[in-house]
C-alpha atoms as a PDB file:
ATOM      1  CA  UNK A   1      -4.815   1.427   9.352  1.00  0.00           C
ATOM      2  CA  UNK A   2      -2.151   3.499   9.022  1.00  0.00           C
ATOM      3  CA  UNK A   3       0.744   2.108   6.867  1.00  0.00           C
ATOM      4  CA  UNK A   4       3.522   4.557   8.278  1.00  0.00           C
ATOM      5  CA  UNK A   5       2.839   2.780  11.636  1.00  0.00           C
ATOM      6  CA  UNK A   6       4.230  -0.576  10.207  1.00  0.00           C
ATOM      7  CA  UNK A   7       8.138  -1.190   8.895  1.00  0.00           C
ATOM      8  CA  UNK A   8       7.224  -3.968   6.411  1.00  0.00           C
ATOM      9  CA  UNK A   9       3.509  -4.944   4.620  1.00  0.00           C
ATOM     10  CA  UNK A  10       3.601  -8.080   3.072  1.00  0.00           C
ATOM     11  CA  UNK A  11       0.575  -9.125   0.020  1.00  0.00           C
ATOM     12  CA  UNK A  12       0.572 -12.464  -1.040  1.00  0.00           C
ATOM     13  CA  UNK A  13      -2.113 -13.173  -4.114  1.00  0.00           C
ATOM     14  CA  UNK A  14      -2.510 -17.121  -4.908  1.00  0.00           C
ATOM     15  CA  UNK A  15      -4.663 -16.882  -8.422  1.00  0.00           C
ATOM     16  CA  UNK A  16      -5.477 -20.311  -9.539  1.00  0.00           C
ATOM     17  CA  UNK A  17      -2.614 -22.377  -7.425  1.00  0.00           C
ATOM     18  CA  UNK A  18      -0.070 -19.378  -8.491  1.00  0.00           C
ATOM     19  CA  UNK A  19       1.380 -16.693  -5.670  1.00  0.00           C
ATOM     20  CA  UNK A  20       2.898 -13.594  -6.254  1.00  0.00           C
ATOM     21  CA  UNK A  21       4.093 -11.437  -3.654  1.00  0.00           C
ATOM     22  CA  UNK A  22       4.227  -8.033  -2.825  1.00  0.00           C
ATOM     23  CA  UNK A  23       6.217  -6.612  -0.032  1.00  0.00           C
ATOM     24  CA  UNK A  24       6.060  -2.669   0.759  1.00  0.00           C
ATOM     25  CA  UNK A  25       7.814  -0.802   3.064  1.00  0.00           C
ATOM     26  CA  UNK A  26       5.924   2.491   3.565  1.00  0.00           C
ATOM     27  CA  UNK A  27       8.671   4.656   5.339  1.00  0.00           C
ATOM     28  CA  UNK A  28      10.382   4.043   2.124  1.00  0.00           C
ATOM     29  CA  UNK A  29       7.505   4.791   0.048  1.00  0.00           C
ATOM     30  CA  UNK A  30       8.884   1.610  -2.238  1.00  0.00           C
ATOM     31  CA  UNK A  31       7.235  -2.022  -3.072  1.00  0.00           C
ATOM     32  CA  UNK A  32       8.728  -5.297  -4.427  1.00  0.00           C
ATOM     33  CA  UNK A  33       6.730  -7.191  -6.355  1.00  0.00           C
ATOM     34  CA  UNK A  34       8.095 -10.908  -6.747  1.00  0.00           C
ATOM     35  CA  UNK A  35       6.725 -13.514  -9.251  1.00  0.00           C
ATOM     36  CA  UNK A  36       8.321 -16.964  -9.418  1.00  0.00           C
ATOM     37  CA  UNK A  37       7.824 -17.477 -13.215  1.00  0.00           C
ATOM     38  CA  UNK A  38       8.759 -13.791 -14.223  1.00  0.00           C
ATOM     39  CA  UNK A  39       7.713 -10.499 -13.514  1.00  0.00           C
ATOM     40  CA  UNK A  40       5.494  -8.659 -16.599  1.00  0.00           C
ATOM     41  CA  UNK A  41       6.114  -5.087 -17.322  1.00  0.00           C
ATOM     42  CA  UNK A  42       1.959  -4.961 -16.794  1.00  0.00           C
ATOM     43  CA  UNK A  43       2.116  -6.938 -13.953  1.00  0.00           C
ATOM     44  CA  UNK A  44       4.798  -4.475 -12.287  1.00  0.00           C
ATOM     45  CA  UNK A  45       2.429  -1.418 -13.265  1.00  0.00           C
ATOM     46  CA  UNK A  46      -0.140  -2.512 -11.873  1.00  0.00           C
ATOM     47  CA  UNK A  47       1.139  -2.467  -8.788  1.00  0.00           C
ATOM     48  CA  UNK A  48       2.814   0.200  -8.694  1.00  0.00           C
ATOM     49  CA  UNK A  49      -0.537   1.579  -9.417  1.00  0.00           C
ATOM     50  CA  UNK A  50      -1.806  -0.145  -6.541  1.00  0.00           C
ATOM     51  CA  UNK A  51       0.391   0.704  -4.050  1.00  0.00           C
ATOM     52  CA  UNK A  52       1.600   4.461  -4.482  1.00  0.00           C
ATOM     53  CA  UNK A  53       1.287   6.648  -2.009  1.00  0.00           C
ATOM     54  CA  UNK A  54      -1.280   9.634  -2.719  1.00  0.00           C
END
């Protein structure tokens, strides 16, 4: 798969009956990453991490 074919990726992650989501739009070479009960600085990094572009 190549994620430059595709405008919007969407990850959703339900860990023990909570979701966090993480949307990435790969022409942009940027992500969200949404949590309903607060983002964590760690949290954020990791994806970041996760999801840049090498």
């Amino acid at each position: 798969m190549n994620p430059n074919d595709y405008d919007i990726i969407l990850g959703i992650n339900n860990r023990h009956h909570h979701w966090t989501l993480v949307v990435i739009y790969p022409q942009e070479q940027r992500s969200l990453f949404l949590d309903p009960l607060g983002e964590s600085k760690q949290d954020i990094q990791k994806c970041l991490q996760i999801t840049r572009y090498g």
